[in-house]
PDB file of N, CA and C in Angstrom:
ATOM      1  N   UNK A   1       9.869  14.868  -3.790  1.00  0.00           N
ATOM      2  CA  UNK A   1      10.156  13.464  -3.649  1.00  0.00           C
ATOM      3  C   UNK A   1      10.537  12.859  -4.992  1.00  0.00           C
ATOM      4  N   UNK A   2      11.752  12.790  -5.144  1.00  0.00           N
ATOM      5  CA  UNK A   2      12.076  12.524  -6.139  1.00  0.00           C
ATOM      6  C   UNK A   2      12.564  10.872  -6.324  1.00  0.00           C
ATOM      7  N   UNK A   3      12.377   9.981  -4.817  1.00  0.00           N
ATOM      8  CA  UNK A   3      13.038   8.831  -4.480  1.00  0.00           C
ATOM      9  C   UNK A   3      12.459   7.545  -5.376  1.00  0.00           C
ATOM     10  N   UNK A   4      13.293   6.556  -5.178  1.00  0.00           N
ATOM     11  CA  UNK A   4      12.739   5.231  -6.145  1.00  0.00           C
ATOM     12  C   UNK A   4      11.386   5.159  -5.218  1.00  0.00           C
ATOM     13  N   UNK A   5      10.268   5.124  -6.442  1.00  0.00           N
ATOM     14  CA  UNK A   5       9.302   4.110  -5.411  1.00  0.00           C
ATOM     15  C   UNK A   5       9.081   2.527  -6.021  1.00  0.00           C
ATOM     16  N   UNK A   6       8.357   2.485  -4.625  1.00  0.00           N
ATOM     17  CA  UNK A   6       8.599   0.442  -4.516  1.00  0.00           C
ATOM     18  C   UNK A   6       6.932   0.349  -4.326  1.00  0.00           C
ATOM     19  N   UNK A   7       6.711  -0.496  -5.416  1.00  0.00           N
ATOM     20  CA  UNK A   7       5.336  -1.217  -5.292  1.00  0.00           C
ATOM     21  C   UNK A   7       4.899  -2.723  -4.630  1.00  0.00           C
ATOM     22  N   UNK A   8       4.582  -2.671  -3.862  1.00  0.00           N
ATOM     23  CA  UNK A   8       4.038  -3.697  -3.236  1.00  0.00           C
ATOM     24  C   UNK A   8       3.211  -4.498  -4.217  1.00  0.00           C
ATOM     25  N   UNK A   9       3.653  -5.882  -4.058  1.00  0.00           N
ATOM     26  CA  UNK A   9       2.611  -7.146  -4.980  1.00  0.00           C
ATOM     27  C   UNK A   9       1.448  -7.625  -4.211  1.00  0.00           C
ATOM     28  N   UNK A  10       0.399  -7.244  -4.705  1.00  0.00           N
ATOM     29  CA  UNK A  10      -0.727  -8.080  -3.984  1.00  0.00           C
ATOM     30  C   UNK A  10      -0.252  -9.604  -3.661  1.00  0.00           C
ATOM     31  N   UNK A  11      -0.944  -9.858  -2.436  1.00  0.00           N
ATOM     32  CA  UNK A  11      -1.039 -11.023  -2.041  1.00  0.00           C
ATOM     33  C   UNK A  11      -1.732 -11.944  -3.182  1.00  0.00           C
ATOM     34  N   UNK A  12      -1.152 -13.489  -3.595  1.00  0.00           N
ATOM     35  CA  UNK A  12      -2.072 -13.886  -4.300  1.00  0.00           C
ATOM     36  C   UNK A  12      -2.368 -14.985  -3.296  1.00  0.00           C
ATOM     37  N   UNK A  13      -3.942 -15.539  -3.757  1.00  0.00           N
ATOM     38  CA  UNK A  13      -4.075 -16.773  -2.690  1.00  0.00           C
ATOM     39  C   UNK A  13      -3.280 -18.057  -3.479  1.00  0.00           C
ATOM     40  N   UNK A  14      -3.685 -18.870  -2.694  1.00  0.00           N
ATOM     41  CA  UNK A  14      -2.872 -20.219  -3.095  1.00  0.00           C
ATOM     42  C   UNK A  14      -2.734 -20.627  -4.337  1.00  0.00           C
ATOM     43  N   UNK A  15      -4.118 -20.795  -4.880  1.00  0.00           N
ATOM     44  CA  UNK A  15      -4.364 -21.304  -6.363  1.00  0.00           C
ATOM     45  C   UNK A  15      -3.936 -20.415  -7.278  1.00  0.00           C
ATOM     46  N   UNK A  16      -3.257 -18.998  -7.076  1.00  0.00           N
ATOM     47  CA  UNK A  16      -2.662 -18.478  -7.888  1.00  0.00           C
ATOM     48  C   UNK A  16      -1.108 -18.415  -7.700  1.00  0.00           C
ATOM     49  N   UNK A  17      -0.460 -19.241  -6.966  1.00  0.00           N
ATOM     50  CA  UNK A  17       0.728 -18.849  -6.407  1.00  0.00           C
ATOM     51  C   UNK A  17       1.903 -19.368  -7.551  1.00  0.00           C
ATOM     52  N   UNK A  18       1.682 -19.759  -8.579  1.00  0.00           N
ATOM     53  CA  UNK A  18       2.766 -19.757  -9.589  1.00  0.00           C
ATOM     54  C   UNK A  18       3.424 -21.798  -9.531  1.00  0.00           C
ATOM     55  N   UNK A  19       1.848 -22.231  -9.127  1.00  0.00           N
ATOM     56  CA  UNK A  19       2.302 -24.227  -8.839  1.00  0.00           C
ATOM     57  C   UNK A  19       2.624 -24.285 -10.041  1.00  0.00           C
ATOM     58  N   UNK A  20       3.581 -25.628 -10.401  1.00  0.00           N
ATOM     59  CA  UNK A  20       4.269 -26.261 -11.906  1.00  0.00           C
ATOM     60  C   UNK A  20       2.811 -26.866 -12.391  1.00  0.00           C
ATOM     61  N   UNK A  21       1.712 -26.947 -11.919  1.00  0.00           N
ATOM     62  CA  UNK A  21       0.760 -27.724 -12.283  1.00  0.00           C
ATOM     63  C   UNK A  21      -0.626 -26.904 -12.876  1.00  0.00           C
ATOM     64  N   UNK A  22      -0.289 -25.522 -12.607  1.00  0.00           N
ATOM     65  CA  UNK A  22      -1.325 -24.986 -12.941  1.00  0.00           C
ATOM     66  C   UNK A  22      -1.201 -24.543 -14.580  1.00  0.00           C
ATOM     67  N   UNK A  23      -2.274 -24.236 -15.163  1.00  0.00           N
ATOM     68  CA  UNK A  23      -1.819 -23.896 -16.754  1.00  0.00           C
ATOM     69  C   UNK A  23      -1.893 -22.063 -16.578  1.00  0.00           C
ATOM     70  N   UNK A  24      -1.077 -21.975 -17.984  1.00  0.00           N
ATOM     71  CA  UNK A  24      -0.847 -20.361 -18.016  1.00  0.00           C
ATOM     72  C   UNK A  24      -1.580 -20.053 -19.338  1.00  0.00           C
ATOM     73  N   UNK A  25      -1.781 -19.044 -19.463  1.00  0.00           N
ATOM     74  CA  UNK A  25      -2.577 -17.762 -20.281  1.00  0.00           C
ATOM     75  C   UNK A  25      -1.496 -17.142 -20.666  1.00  0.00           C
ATOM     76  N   UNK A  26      -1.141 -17.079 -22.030  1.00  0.00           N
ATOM     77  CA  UNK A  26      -0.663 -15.975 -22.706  1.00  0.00           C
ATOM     78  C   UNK A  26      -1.333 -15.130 -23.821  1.00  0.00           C
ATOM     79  N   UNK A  27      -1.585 -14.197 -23.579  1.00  0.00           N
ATOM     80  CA  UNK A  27      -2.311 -13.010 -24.428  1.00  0.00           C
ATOM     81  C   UNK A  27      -1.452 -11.715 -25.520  1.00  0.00           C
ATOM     82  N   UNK A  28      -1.255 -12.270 -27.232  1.00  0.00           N
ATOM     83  CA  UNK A  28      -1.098 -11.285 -27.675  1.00  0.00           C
ATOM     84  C   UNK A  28      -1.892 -10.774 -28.683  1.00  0.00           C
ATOM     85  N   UNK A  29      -1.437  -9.629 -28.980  1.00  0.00           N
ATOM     86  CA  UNK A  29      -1.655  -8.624 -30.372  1.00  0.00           C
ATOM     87  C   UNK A  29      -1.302  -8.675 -31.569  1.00  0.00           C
ATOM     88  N   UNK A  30      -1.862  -8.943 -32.595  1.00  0.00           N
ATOM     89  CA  UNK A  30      -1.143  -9.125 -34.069  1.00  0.00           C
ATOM     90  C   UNK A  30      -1.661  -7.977 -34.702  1.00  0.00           C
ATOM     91  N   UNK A  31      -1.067  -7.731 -35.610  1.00  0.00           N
ATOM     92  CA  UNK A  31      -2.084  -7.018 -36.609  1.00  0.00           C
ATOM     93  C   UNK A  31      -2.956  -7.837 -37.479  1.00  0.00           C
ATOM     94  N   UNK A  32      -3.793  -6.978 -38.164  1.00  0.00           N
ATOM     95  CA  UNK A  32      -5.233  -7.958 -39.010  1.00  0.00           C
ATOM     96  C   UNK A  32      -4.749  -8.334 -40.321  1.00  0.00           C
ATOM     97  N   UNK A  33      -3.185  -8.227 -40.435  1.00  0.00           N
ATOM     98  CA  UNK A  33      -3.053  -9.239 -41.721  1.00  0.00           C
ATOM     99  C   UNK A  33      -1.645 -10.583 -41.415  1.00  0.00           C
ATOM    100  N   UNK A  34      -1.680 -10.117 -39.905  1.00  0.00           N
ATOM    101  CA  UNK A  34      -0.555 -11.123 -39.463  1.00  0.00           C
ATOM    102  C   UNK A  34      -1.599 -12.288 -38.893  1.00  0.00           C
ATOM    103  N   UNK A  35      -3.007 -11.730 -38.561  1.00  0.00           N
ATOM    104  CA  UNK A  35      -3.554 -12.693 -38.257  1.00  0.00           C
ATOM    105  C   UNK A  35      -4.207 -13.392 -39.157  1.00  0.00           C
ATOM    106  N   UNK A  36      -4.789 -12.942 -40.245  1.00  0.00           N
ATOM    107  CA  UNK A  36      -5.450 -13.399 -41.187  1.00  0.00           C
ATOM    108  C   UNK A  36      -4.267 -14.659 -41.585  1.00  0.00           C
ATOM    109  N   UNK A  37      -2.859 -14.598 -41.992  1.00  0.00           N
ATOM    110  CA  UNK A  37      -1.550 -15.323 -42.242  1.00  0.00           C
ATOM    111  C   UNK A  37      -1.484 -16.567 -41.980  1.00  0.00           C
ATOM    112  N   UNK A  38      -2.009 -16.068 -40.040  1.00  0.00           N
ATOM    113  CA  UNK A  38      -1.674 -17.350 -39.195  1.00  0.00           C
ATOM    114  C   UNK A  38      -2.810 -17.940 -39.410  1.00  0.00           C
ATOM    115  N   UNK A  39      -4.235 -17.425 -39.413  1.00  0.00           N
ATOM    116  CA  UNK A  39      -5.193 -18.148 -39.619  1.00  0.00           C
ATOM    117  C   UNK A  39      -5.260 -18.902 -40.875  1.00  0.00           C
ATOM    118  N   UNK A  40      -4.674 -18.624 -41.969  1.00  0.00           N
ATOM    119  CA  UNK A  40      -4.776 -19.049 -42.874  1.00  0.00           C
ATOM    120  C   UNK A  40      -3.570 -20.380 -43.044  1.00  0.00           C
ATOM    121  N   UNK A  41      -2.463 -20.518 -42.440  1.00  0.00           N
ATOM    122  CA  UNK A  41      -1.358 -21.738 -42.602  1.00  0.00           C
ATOM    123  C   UNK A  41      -2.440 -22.649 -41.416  1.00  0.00           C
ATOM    124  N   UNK A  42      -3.340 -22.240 -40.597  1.00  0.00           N
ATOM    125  CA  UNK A  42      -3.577 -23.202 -39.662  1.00  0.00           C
ATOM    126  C   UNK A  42      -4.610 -24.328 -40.411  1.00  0.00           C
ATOM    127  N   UNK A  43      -5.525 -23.394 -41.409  1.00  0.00           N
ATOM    128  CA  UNK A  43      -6.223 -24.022 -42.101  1.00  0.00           C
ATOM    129  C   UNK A  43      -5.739 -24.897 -42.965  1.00  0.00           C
ATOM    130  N   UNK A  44      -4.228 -24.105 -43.766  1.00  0.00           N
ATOM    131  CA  UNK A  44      -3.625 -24.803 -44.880  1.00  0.00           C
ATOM    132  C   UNK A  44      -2.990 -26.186 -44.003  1.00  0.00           C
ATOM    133  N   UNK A  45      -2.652 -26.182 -42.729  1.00  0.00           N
ATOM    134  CA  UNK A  45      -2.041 -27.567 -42.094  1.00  0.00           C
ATOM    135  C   UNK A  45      -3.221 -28.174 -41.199  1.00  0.00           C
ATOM    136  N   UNK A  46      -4.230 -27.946 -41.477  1.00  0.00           N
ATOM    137  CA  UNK A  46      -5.297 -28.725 -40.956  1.00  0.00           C
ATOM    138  C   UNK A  46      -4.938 -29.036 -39.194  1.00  0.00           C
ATOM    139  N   UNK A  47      -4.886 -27.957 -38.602  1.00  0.00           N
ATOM    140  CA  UNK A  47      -4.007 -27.768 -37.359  1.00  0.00           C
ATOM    141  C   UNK A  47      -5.343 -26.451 -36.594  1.00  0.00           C
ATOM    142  N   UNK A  48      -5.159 -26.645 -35.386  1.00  0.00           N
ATOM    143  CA  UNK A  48      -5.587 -25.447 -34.667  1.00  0.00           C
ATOM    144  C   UNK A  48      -5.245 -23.940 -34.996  1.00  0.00           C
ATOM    145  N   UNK A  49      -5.194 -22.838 -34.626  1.00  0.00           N
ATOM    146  CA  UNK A  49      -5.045 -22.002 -34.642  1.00  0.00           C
ATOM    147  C   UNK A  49      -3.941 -21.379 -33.784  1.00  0.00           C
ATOM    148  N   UNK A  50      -3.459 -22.751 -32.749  1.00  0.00           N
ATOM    149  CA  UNK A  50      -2.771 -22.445 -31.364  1.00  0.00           C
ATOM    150  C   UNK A  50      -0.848 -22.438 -32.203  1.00  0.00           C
ATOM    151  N   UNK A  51      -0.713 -21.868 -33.216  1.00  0.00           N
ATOM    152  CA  UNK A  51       0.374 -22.274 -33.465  1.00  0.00           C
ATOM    153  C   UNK A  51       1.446 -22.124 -33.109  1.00  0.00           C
ATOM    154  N   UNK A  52       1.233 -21.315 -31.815  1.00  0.00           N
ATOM    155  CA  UNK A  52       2.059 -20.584 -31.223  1.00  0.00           C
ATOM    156  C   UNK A  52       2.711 -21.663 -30.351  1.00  0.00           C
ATOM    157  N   UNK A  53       2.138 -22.211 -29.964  1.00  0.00           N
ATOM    158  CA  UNK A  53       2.871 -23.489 -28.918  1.00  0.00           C
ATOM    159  C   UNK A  53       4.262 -24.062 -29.520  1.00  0.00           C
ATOM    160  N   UNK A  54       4.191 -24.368 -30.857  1.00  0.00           N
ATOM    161  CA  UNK A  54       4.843 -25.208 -31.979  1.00  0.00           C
ATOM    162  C   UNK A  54       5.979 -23.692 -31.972  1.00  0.00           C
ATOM    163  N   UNK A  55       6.035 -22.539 -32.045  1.00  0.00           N
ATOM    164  CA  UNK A  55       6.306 -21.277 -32.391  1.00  0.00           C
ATOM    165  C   UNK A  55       7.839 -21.434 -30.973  1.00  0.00           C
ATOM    166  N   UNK A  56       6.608 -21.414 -29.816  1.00  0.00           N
ATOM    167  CA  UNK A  56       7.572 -21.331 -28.499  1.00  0.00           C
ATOM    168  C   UNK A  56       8.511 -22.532 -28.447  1.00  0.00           C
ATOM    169  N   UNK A  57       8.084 -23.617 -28.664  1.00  0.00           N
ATOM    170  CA  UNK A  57       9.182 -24.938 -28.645  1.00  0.00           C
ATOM    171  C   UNK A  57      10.313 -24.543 -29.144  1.00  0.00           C
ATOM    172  N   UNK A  58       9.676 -24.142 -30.646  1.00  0.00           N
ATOM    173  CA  UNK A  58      10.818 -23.763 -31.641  1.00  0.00           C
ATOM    174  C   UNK A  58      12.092 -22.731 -30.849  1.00  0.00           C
ATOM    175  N   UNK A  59      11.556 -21.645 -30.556  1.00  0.00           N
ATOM    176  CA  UNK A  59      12.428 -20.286 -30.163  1.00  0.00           C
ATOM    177  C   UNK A  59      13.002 -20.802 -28.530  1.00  0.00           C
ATOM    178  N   UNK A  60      12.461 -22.168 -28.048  1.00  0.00           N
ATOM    179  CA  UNK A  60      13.245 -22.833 -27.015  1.00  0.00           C
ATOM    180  C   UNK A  60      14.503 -23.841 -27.541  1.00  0.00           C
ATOM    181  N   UNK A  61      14.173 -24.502 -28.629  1.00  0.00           N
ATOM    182  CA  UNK A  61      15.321 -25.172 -28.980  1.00  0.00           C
ATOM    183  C   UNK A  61      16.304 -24.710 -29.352  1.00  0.00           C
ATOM    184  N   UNK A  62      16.171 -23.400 -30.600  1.00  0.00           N
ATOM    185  CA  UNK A  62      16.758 -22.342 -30.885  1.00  0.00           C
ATOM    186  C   UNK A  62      17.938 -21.849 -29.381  1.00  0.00           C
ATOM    187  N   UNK A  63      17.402 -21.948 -28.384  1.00  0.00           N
ATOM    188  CA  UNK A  63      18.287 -20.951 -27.606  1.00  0.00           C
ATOM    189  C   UNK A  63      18.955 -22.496 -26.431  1.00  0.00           C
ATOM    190  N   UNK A  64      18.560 -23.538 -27.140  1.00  0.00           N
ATOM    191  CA  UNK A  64      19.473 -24.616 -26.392  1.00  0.00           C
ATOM    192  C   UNK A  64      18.565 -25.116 -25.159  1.00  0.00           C
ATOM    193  N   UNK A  65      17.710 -24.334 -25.302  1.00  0.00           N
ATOM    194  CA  UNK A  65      16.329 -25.162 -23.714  1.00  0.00           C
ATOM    195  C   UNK A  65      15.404 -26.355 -24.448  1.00  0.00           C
ATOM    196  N   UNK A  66      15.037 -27.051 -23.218  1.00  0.00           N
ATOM    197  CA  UNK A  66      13.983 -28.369 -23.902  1.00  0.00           C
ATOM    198  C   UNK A  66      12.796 -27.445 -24.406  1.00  0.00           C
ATOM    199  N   UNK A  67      11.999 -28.168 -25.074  1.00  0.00           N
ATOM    200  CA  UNK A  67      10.695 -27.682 -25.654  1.00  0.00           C
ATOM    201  C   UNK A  67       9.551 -28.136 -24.891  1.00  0.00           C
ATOM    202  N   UNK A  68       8.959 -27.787 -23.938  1.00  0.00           N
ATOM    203  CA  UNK A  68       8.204 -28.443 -23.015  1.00  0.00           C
ATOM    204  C   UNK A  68       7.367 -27.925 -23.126  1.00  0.00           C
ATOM    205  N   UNK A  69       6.716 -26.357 -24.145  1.00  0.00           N
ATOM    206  CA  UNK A  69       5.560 -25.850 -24.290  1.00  0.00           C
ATOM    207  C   UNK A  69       4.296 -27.204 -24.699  1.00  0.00           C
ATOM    208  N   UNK A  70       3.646 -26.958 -24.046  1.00  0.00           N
ATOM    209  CA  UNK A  70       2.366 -27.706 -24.685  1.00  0.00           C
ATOM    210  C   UNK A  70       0.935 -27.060 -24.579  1.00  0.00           C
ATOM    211  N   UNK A  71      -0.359 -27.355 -25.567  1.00  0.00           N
ATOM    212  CA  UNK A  71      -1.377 -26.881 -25.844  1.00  0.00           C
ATOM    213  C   UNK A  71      -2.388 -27.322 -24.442  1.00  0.00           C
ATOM    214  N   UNK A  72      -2.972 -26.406 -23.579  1.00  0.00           N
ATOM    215  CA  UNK A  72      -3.610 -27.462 -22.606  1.00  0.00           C
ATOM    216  C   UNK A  72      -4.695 -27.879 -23.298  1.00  0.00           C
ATOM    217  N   UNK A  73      -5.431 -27.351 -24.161  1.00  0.00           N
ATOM    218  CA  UNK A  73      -6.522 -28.167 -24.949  1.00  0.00           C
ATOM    219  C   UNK A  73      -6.648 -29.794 -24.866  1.00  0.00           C
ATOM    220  N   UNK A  74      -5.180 -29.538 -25.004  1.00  0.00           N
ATOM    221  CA  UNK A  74      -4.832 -31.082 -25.634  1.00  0.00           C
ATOM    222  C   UNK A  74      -3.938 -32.022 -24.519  1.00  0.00           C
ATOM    223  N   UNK A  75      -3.862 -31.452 -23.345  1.00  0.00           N
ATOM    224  CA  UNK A  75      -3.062 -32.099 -22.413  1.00  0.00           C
ATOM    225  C   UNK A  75      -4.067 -32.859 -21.725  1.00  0.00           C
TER     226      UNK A  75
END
């Protein structure tokens, strides 16, 4: 059997179904001196640690889309 296989998506229930209203989770990996970096400009701008929000706007305007990322902390 050498054929494409096709994976089936779990069912999600409602409250996970992808609403404009729900907030999202993004999870990455740095290395321990890319993080130390970021931790350290967050301190130097007296700013959260979330700098990534400010990061995504950016690489949205960059490509001509609105910047609509926001921190939910703070929403």
């Amino acid at each position: 059997m050498h054929g494409k296989r096709t994976r089936s998506k779990p069912s999600r229930p409602p409250s996970q179904s992808g609403d404009r209203g729900e907030i999202k989770g993004i999870l990455t990996r740095v290395n321990p001196e890319g993080w130390r970096a970021l931790r350290m400009l967050a301190l130097e701008l007296d700013v959260p640690l979330a700098l990534c929000v400010e990061a995504f706007n950016q690489l949205l305007k960059k490509r001509g889309r609105r910047p609509v990322v926001e921190n939910a902390s703070r929403s």
